[in-house]
PDB file of N, CA and C in Angstrom:
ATOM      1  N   UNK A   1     156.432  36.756  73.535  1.00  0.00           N
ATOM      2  CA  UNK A   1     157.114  37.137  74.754  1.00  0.00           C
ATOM      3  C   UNK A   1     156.130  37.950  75.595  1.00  0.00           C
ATOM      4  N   UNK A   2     156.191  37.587  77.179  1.00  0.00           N
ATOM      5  CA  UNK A   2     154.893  38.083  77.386  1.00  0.00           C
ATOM      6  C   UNK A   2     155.594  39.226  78.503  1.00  0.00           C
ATOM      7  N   UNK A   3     154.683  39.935  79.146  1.00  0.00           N
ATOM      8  CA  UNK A   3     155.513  41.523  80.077  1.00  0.00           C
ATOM      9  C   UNK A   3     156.584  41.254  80.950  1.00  0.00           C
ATOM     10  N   UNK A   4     156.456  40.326  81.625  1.00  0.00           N
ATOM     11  CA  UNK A   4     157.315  39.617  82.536  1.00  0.00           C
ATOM     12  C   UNK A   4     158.235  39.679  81.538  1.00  0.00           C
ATOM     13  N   UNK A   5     158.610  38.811  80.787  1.00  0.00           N
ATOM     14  CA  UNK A   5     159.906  38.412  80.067  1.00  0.00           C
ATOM     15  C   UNK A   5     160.322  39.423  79.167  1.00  0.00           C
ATOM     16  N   UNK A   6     159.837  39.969  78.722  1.00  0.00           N
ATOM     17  CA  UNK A   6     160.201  41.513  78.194  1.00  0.00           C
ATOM     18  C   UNK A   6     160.711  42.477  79.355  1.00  0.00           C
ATOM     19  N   UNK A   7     160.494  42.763  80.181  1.00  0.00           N
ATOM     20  CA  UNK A   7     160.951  43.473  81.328  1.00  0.00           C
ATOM     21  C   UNK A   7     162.335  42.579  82.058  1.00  0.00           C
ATOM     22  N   UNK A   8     161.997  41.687  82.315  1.00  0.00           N
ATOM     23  CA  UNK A   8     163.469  40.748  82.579  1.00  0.00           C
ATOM     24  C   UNK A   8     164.717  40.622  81.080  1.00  0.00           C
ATOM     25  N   UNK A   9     163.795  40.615  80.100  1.00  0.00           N
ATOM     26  CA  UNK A   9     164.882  41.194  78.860  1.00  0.00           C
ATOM     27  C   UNK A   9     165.831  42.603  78.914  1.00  0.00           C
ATOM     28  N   UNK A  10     164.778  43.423  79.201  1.00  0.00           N
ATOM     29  CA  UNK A  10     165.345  44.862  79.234  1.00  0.00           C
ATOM     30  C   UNK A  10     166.203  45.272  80.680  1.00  0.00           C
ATOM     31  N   UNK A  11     166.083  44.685  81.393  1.00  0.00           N
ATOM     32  CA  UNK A  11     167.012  44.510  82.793  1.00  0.00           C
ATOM     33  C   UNK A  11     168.325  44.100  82.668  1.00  0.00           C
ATOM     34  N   UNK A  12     167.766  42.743  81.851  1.00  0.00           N
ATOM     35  CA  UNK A  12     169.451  42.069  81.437  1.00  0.00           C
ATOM     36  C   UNK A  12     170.279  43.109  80.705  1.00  0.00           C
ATOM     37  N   UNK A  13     169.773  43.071  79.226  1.00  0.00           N
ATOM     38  CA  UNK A  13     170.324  44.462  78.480  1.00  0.00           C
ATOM     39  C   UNK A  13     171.197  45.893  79.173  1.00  0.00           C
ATOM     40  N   UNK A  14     169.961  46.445  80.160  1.00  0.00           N
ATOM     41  CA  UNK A  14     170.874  47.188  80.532  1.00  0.00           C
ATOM     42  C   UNK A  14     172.630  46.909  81.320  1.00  0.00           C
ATOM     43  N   UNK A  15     172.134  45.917  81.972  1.00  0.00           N
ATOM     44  CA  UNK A  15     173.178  44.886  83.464  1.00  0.00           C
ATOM     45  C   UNK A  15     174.437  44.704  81.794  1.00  0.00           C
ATOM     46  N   UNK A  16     174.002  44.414  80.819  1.00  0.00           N
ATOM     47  CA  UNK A  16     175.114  44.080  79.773  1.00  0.00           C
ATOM     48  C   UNK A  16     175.482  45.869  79.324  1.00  0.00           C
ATOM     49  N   UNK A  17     174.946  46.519  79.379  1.00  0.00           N
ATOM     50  CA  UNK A  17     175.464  48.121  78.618  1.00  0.00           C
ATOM     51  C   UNK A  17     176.441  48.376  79.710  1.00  0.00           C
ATOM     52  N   UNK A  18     175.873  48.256  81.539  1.00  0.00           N
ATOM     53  CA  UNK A  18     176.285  49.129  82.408  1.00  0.00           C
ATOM     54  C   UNK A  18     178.076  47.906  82.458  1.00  0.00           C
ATOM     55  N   UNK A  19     177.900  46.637  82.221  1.00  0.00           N
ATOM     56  CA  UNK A  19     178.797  45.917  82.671  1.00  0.00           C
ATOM     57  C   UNK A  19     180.080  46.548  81.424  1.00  0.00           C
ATOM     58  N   UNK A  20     179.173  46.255  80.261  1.00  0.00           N
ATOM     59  CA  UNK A  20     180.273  47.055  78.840  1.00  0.00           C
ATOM     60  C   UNK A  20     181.135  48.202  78.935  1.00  0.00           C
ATOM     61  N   UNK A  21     180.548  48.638  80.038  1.00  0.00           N
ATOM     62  CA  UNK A  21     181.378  50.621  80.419  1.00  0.00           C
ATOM     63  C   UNK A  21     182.762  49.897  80.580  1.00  0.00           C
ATOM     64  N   UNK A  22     182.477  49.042  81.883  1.00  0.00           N
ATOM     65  CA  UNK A  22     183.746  49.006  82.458  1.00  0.00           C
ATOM     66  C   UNK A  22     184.967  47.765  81.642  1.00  0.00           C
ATOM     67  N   UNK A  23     184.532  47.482  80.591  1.00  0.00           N
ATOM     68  CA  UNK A  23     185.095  45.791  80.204  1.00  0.00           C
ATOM     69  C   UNK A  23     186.100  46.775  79.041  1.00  0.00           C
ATOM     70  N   UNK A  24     187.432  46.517  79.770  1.00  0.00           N
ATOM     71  CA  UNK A  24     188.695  47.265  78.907  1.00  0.00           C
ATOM     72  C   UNK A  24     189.510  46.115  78.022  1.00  0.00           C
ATOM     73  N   UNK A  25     189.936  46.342  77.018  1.00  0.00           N
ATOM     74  CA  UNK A  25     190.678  45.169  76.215  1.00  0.00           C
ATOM     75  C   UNK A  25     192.032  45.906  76.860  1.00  0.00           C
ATOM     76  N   UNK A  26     192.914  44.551  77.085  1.00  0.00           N
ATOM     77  CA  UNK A  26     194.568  44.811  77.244  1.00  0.00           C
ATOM     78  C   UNK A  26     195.173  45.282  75.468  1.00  0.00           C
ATOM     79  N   UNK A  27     196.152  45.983  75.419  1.00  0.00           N
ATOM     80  CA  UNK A  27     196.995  45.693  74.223  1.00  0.00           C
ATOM     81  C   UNK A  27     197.308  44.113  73.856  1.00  0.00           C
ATOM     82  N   UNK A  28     197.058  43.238  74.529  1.00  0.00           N
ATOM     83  CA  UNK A  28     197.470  41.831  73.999  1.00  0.00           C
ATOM     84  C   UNK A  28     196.591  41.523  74.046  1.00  0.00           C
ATOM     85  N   UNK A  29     195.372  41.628  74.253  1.00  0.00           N
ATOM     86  CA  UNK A  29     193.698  41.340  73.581  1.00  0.00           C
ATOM     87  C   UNK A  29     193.849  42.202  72.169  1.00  0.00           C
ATOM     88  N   UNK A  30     194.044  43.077  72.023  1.00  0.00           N
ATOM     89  CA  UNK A  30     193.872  44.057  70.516  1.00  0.00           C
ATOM     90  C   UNK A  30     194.772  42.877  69.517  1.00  0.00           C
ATOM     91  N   UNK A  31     195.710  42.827  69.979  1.00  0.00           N
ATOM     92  CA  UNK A  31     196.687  42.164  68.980  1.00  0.00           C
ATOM     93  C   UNK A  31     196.226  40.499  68.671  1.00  0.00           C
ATOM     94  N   UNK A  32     195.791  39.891  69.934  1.00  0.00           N
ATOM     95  CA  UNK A  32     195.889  38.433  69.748  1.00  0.00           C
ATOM     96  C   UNK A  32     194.217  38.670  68.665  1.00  0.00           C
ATOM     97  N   UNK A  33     193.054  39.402  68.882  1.00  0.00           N
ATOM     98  CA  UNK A  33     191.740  39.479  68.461  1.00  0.00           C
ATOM     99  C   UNK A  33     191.941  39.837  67.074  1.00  0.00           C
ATOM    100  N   UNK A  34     193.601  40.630  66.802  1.00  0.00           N
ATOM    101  CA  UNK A  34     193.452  40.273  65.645  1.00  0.00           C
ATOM    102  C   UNK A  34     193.896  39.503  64.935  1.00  0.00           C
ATOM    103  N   UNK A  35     194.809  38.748  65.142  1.00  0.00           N
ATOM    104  CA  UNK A  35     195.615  37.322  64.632  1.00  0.00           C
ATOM    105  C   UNK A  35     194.700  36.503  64.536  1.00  0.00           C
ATOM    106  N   UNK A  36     193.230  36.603  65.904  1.00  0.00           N
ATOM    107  CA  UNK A  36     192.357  35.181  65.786  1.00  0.00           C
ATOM    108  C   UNK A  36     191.525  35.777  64.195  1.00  0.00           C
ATOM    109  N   UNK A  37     191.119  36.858  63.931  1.00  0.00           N
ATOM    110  CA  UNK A  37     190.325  37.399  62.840  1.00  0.00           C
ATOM    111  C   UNK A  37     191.240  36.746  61.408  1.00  0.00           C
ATOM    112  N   UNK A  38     192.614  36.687  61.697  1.00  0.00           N
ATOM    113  CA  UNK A  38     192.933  35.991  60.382  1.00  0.00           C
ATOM    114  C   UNK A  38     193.009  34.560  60.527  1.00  0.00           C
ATOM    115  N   UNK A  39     193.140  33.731  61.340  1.00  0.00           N
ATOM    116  CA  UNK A  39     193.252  32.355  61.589  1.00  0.00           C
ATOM    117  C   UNK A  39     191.876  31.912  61.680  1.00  0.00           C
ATOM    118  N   UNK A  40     190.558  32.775  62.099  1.00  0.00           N
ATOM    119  CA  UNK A  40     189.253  32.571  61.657  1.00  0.00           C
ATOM    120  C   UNK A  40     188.680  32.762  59.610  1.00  0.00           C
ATOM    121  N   UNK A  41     189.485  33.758  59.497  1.00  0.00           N
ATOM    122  CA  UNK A  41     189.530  34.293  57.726  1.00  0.00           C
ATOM    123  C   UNK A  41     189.788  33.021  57.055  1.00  0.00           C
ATOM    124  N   UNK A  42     190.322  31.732  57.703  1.00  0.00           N
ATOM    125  CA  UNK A  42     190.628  30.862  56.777  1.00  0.00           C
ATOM    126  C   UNK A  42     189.587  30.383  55.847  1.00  0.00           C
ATOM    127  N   UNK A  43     190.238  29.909  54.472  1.00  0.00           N
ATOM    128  CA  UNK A  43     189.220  28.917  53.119  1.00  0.00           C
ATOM    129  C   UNK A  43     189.134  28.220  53.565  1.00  0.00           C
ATOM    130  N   UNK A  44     187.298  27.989  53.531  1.00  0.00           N
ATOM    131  CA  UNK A  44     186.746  26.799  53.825  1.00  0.00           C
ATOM    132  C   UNK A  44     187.104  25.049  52.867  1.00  0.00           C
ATOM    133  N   UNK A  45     188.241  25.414  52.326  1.00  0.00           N
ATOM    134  CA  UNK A  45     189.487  23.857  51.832  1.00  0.00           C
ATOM    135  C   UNK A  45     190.273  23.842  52.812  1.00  0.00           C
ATOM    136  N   UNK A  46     190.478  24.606  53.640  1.00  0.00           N
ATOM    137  CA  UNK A  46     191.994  24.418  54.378  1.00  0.00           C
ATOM    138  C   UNK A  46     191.123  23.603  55.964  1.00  0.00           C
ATOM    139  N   UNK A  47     191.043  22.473  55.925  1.00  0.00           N
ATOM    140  CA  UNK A  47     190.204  21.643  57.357  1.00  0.00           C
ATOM    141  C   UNK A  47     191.506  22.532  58.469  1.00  0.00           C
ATOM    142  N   UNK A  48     190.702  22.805  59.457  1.00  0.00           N
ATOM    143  CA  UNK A  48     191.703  23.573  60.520  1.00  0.00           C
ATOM    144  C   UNK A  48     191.363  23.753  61.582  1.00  0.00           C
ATOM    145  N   UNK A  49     192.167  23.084  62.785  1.00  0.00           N
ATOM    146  CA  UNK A  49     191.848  22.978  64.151  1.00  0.00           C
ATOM    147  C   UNK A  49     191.801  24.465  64.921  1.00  0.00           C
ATOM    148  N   UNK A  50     190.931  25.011  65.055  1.00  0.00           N
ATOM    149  CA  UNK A  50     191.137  26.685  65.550  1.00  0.00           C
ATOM    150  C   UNK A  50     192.139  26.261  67.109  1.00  0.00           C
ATOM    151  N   UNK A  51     191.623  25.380  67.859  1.00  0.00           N
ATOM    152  CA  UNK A  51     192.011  25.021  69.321  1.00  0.00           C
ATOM    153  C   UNK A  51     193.802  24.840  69.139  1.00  0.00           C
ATOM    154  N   UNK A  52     194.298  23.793  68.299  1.00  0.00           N
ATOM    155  CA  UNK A  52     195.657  23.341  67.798  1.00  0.00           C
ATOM    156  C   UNK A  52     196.119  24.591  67.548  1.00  0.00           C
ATOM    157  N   UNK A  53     195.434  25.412  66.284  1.00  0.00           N
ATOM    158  CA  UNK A  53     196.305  26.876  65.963  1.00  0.00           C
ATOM    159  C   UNK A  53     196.128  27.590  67.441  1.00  0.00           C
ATOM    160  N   UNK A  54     195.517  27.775  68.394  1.00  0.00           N
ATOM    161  CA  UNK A  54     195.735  28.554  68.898  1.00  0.00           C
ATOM    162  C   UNK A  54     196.884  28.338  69.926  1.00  0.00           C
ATOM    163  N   UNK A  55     197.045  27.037  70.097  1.00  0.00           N
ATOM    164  CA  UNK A  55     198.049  26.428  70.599  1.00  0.00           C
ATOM    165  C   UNK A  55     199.304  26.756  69.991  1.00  0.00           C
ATOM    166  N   UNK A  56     199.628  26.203  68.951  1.00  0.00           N
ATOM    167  CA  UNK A  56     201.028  26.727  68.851  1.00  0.00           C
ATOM    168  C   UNK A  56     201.249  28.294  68.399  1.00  0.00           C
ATOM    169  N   UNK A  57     200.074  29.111  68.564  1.00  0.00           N
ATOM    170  CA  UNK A  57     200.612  30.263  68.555  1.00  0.00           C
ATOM    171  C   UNK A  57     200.567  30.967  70.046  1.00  0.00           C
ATOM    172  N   UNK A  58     201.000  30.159  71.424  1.00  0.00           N
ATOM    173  CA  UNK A  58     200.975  30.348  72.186  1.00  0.00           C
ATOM    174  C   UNK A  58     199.928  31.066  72.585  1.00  0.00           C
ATOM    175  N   UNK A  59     198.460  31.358  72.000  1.00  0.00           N
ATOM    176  CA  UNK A  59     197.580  31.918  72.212  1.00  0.00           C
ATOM    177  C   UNK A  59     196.499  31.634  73.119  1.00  0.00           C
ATOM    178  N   UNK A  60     196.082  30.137  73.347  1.00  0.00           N
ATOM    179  CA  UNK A  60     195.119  29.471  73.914  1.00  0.00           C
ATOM    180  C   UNK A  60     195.137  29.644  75.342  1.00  0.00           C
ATOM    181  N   UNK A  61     196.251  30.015  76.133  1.00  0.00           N
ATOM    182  CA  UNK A  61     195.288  30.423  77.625  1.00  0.00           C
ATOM    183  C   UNK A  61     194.836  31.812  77.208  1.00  0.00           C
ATOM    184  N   UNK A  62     195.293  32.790  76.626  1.00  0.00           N
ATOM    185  CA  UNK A  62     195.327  33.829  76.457  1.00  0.00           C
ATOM    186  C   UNK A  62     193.507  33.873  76.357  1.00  0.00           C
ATOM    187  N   UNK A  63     193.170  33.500  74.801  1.00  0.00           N
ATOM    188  CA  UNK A  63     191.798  33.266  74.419  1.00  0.00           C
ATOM    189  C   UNK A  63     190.902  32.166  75.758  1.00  0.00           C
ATOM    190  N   UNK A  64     190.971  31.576  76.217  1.00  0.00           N
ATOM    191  CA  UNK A  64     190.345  31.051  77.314  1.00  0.00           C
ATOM    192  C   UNK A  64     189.968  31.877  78.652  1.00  0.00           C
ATOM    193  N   UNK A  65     191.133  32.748  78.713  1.00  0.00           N
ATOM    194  CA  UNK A  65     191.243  33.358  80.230  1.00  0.00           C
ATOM    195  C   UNK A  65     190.151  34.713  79.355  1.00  0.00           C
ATOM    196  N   UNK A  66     190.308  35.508  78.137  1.00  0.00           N
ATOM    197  CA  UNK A  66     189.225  36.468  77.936  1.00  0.00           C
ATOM    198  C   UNK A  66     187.861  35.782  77.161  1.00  0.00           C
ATOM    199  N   UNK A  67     187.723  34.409  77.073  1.00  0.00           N
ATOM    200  CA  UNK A  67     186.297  33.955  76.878  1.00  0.00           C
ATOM    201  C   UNK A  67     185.894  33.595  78.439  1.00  0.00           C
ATOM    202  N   UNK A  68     186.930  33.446  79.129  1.00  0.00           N
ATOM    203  CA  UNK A  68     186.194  33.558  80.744  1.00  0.00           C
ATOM    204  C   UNK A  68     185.900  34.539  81.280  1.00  0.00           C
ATOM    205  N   UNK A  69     186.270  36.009  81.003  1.00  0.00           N
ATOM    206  CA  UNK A  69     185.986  37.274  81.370  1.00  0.00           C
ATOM    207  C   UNK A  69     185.036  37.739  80.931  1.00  0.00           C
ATOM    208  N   UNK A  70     184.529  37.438  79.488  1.00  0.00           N
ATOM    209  CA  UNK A  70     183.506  37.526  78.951  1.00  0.00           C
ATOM    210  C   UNK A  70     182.128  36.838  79.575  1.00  0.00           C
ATOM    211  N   UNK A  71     182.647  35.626  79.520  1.00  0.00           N
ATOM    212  CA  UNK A  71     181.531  34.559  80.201  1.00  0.00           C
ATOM    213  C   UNK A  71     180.897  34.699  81.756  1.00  0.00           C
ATOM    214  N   UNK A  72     181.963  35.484  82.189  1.00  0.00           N
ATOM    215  CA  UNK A  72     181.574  36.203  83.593  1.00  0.00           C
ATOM    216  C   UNK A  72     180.457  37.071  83.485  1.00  0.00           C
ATOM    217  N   UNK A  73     180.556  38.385  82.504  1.00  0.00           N
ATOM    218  CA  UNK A  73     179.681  38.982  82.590  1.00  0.00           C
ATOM    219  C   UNK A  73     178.308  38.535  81.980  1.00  0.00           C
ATOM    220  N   UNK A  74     178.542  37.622  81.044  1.00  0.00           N
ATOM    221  CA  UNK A  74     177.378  37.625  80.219  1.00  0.00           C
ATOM    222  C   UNK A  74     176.556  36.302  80.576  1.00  0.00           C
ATOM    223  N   UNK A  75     177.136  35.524  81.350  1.00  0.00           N
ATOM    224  CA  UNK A  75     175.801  34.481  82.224  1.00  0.00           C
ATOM    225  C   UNK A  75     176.673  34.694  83.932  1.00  0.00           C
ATOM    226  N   UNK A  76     176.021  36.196  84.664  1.00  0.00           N
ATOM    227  CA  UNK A  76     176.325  36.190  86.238  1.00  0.00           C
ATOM    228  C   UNK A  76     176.104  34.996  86.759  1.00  0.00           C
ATOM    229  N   UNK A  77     175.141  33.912  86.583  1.00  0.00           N
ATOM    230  CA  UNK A  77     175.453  32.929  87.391  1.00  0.00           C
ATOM    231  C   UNK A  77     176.156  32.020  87.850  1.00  0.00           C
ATOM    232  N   UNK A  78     177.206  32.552  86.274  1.00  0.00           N
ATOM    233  CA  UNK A  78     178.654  31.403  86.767  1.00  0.00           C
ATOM    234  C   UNK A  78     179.130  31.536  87.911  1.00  0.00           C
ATOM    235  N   UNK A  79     179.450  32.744  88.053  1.00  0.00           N
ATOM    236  CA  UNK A  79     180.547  33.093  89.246  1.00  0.00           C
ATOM    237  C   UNK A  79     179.271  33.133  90.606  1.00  0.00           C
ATOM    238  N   UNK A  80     178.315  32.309  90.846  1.00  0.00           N
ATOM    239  CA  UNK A  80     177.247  32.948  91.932  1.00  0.00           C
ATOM    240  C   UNK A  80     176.587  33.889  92.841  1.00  0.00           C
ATOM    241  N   UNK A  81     176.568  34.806  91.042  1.00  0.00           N
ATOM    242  CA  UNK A  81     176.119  36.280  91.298  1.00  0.00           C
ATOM    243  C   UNK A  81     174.694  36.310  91.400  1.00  0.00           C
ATOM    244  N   UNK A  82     174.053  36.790  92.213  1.00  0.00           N
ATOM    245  CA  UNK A  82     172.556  36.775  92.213  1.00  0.00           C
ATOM    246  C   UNK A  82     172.158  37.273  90.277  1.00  0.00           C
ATOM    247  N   UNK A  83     170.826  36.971  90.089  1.00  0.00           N
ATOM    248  CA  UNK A  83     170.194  37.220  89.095  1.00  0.00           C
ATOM    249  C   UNK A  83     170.449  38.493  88.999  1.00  0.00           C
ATOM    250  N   UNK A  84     170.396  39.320  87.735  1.00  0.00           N
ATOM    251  CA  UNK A  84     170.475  40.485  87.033  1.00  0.00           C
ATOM    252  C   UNK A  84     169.414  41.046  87.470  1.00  0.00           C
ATOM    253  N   UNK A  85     169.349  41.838  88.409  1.00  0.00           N
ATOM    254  CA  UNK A  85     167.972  42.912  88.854  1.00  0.00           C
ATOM    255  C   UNK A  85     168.019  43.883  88.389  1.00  0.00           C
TER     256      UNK A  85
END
């Protein structure tokens, strides 16, 4: 990794600490993050659609709409935010 890209590393990093201040979980993020931690806990015998379970546990916009909140901050160019300066 050469200075350039080390310095554009450590830019990003921070742009992810300063963005982390403000990124609050709802009470129905606490609860659903932990239902996904046991429906992820599953034995690797039990073949299991994570997308289907999250479906009928009425969970799947839920998990979509905070992997899009996430995904906001952590590649700005989705939403056509200038580069991380």
């Amino acid at each position: 990794m050469d200075k350039k890209e080390k310095l554009k590393l450590e830019k990003y990093e921070k742009y992810l600490k300063e963005e982390a201040e403000k990124f609050r979980l709802t009470d129905e993020d606490l609860g659903n993050l932990y239902d996904c931690m046991w429906i992820m806990d599953t034995p690797k015998e039990i073949n299991q659609d994570f997308r289907g379970t999250l479906k009928v546990n009425n969970m799947a916009k839920w998990f979509y709409d905070l992997r899009n909140r996430i995904e906001e901050i952590v590649v700005p160019e989705i939403n056509n935010k200038k580069e991380v300066k």
